[in-house]
N, C-alpha and C. Protein backbone atom coordinates (compact mmCIF):
# COMPACT_ATOMS: atom_id res chain seq x y z
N UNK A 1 125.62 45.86 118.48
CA UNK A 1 124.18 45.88 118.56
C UNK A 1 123.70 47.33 118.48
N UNK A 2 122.75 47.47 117.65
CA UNK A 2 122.02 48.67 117.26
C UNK A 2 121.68 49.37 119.24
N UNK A 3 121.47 50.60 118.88
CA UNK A 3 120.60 51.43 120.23
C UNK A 3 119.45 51.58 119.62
N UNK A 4 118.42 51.60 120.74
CA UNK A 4 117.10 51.80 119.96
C UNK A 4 116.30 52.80 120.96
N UNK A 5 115.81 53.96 121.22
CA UNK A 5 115.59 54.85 121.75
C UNK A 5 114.05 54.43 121.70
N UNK A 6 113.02 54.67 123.07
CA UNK A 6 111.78 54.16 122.60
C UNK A 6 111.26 55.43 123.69
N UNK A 7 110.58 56.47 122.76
CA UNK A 7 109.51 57.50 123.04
C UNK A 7 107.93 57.41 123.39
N UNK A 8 108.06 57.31 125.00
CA UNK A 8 106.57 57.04 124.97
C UNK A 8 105.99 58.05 125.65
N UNK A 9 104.61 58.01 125.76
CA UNK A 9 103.56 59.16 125.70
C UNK A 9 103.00 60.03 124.73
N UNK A 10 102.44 60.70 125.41
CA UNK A 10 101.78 61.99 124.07
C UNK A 10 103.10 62.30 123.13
N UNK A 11 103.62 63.19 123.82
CA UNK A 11 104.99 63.56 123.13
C UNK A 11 105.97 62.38 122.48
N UNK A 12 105.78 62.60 120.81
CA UNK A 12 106.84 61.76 120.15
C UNK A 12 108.29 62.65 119.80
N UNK A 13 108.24 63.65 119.96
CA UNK A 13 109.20 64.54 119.43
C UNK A 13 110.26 64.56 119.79
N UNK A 14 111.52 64.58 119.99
CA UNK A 14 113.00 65.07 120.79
C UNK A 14 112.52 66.28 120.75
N UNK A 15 113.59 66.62 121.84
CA UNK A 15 113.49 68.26 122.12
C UNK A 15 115.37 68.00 122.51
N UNK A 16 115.37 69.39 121.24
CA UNK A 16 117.27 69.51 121.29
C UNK A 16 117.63 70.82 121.96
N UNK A 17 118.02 70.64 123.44
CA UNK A 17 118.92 72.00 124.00
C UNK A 17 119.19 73.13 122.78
N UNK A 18 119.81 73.79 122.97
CA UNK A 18 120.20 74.89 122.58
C UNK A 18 121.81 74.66 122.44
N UNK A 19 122.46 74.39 123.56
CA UNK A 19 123.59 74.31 123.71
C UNK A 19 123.63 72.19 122.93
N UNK A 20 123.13 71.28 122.65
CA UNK A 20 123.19 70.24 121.98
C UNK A 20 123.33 70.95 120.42
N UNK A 21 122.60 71.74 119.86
CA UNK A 21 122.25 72.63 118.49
C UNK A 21 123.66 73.03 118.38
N UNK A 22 123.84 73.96 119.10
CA UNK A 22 125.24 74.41 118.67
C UNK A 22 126.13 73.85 118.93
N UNK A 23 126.56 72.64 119.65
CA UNK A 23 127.82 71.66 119.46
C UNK A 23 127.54 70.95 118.06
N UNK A 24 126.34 70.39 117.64
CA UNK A 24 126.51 70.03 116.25
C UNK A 24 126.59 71.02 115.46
N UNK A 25 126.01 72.10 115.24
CA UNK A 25 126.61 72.26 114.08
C UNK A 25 128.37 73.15 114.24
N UNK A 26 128.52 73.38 115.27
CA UNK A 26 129.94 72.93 115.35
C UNK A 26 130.83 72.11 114.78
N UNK A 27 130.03 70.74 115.06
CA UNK A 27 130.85 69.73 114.68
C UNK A 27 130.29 69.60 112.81
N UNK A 28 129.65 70.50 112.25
CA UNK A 28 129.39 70.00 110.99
C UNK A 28 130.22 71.46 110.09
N UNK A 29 130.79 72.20 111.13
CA UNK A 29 131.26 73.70 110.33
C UNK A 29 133.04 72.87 110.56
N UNK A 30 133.38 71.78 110.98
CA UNK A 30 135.10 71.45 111.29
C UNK A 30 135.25 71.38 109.86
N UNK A 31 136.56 71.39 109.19
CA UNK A 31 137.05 71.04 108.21
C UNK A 31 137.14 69.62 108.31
N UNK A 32 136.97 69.16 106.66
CA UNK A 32 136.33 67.95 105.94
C UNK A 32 135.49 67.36 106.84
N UNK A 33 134.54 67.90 107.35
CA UNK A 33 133.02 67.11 108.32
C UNK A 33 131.80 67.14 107.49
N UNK A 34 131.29 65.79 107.42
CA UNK A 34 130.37 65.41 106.84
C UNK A 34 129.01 65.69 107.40
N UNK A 35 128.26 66.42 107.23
CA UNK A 35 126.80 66.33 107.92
C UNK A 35 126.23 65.14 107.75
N UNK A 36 126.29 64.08 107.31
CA UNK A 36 125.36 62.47 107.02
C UNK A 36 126.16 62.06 108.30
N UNK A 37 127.55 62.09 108.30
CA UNK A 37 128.03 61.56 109.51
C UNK A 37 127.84 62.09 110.76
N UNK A 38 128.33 63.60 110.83
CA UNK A 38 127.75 64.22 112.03
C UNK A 38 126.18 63.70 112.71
N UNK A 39 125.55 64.01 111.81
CA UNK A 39 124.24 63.15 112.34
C UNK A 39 123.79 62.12 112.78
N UNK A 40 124.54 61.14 111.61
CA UNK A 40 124.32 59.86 111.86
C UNK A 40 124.92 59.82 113.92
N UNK A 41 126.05 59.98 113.89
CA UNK A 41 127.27 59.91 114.99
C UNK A 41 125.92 60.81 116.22
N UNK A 42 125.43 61.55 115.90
CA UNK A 42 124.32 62.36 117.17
C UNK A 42 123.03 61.98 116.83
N UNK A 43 122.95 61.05 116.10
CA UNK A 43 121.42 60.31 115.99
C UNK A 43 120.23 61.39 115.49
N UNK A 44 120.65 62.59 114.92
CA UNK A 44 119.31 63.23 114.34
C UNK A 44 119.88 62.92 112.82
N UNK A 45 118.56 63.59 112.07
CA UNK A 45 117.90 63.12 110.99
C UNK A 45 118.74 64.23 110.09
N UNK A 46 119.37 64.14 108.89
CA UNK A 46 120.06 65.34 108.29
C UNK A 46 119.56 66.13 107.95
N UNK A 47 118.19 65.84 107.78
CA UNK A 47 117.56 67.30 107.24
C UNK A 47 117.26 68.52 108.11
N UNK A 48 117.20 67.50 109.74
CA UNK A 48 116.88 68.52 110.59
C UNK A 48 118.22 69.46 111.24
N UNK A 49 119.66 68.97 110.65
CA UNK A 49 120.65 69.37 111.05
C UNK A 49 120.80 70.41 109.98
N UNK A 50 120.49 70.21 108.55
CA UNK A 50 120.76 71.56 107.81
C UNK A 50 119.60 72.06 107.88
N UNK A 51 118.50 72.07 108.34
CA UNK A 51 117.52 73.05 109.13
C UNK A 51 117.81 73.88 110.33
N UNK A 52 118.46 73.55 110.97
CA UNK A 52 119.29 74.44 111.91
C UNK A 52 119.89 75.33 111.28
N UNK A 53 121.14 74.75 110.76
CA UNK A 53 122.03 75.73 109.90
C UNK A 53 121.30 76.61 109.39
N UNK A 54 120.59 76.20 108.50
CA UNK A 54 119.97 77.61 107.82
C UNK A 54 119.26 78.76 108.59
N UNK A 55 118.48 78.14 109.92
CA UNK A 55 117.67 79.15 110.26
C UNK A 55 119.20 79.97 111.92
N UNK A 56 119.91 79.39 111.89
CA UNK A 56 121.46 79.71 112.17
C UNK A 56 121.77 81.14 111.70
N UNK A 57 121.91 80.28 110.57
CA UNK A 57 122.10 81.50 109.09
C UNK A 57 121.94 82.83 108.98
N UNK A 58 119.98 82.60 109.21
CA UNK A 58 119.04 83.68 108.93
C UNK A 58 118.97 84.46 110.15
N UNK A 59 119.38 83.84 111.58
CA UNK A 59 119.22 84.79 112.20
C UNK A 59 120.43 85.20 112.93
N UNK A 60 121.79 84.76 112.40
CA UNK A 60 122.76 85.70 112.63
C UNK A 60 122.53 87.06 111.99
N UNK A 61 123.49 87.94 113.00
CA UNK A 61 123.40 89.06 112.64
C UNK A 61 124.56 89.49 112.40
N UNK A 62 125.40 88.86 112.19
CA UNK A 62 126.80 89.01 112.09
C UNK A 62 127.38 89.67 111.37
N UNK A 63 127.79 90.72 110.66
CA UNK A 63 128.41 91.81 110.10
C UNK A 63 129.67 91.73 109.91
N UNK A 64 130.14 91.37 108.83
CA UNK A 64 131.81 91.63 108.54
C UNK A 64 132.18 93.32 107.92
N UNK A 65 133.16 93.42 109.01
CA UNK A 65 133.36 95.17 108.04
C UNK A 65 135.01 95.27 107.67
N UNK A 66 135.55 95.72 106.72
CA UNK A 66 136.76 95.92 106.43
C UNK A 66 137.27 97.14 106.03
N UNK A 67 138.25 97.65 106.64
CA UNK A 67 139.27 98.81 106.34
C UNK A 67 138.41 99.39 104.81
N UNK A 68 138.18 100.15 104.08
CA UNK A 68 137.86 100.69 102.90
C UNK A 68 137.83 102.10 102.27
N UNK A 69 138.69 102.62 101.34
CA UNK A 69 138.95 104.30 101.50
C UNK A 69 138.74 104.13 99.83
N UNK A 70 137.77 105.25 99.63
CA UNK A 70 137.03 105.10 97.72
C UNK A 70 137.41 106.99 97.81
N UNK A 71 138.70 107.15 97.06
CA UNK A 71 138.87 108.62 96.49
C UNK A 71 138.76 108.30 95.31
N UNK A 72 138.46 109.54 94.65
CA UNK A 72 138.66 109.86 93.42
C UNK A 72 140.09 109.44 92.69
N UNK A 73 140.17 109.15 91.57
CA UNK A 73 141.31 108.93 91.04
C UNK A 73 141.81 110.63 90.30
N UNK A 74 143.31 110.46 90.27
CA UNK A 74 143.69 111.78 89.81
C UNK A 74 143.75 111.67 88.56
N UNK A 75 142.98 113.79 88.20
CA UNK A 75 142.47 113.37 86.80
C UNK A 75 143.50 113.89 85.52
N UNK A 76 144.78 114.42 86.24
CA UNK A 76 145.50 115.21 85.65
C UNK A 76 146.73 113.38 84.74
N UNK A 77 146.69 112.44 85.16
CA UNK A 77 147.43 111.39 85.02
C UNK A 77 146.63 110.42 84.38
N UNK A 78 146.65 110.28 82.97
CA UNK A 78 146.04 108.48 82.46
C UNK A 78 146.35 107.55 82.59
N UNK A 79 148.31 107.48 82.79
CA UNK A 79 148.32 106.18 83.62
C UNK A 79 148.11 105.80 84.88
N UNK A 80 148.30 104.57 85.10
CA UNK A 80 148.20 104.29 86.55
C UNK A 80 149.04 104.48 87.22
N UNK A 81 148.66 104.65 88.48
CA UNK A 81 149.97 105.01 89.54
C UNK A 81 150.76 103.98 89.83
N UNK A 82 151.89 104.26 90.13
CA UNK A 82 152.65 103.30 90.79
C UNK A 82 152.37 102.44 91.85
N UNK A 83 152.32 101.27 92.37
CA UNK A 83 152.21 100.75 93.27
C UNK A 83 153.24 101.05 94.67
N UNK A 84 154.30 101.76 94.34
CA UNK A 84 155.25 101.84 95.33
C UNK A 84 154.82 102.73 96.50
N UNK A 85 153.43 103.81 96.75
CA UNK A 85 152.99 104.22 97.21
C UNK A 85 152.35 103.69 98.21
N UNK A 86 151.56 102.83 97.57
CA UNK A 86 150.51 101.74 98.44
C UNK A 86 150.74 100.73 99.49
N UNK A 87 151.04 101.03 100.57
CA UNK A 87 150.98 99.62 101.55
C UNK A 87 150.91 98.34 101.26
N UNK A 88 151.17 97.33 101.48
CA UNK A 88 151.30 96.02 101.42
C UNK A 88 149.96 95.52 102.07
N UNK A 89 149.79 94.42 101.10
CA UNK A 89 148.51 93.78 101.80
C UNK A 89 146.85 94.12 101.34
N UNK A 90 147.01 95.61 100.12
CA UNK A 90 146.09 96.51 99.69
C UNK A 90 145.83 96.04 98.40
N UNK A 91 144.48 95.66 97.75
CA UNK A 91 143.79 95.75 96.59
C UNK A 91 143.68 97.22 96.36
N UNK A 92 144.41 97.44 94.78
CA UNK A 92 143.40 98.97 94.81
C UNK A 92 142.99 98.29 93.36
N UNK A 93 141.63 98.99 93.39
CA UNK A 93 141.04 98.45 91.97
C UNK A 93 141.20 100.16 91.49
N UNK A 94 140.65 100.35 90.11
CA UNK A 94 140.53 101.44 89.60
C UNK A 94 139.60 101.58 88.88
N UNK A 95 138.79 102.30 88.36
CA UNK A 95 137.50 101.73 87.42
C UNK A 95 137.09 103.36 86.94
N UNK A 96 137.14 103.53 85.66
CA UNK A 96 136.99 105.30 85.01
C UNK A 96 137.45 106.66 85.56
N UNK A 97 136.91 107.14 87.18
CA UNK A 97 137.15 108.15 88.20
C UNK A 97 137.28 107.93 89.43
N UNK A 98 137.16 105.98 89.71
CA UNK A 98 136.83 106.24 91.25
C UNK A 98 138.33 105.27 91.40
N UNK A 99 138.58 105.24 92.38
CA UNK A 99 139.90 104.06 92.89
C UNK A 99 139.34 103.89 93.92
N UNK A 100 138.95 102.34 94.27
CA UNK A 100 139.14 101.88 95.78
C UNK A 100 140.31 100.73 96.21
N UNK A 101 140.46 101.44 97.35
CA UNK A 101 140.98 99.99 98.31
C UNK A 101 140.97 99.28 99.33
N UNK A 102 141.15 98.11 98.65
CA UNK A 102 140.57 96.61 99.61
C UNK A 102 141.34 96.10 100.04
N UNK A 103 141.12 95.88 101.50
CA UNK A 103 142.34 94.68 102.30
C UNK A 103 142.60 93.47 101.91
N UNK A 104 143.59 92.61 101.61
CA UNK A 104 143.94 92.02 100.64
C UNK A 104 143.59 91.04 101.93
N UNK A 105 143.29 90.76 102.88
CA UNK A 105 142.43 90.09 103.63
C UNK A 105 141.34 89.72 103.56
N UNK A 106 140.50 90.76 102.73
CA UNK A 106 139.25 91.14 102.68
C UNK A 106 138.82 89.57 102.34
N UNK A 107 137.11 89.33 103.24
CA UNK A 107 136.67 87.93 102.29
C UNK A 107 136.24 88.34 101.13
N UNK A 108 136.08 87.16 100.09
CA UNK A 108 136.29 86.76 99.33
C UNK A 108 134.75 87.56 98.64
N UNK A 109 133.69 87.29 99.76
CA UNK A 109 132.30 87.72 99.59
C UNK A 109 131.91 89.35 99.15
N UNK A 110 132.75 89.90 99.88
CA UNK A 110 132.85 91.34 100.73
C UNK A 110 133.55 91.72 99.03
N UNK A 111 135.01 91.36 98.64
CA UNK A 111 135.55 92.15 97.33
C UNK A 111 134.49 91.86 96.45
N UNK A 112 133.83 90.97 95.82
CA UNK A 112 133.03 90.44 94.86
C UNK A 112 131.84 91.69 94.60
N UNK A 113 131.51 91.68 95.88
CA UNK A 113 130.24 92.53 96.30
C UNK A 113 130.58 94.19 95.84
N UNK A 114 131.76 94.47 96.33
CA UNK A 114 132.34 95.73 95.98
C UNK A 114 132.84 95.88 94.58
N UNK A 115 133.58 94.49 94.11
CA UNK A 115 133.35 95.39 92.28
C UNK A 115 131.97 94.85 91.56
N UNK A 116 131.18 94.28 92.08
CA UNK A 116 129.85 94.34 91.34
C UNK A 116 128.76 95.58 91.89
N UNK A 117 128.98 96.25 92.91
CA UNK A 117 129.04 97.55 92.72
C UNK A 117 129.58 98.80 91.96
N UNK A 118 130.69 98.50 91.65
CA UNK A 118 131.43 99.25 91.11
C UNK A 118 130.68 99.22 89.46
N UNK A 119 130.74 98.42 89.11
CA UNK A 119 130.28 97.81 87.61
C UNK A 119 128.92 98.29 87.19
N UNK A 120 128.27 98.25 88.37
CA UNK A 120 126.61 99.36 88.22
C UNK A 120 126.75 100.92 88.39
């Protein structure tokens, strides 16, 4: 048998904790989790669950920073250097005069961002 929640008075609205907000979208950031289900399963409406998320989103302030060292490349050598120098675990890109390198950790967001810098 269905639940049927019945809101009376002035106020038709739910009002969702803070700490209710962030257990769902908890439960909608798990691997293979459905937001139609998450919702459905906590009885709000999906739009208002990826309305969270987003404004989540917008007001994290969250900052990813990674290891990053941009020298000059040496100008006396046209080929490339050897890799046997370089640490394990290190992107080095190279691009005309500059060489950088990226933690081969680095997200995915963060390298992208850095050679489409590079490219301007």
């Amino acid at each position: 048998m269905a639940q049927v929640t019945l809101i009376s008075g002035p106020e038709r609205r739910r009002r969702w904790s803070s700490q209710d907000r962030a257990r769902i979208l908890s439960a909608i950031e798990a691997p293979d989790a459905v937001v139609a289900e998450v919702a459905r399963r906590e009885d709000v409406c999906t739009s208002l669950v990826y309305k969270w998320r987003l404004a989540a989103r917008k007001g994290s302030k969250r900052v990813e920073f990674t290891p990053l060292i941009v020298e000059p490349a040496p100008a006396s050598s046209s080929a490339p250097p050897s890799v046997s120098g370089v640490e394990r675990g290190v992107i080095t890109v190279e691009l005309d005069d500059t060489r950088v390198l990226i933690c081969a950790d680095a997200p995915a967001t963060l390298i992208a961002a850095t050679l489409k810098a590079l490219r301007s």
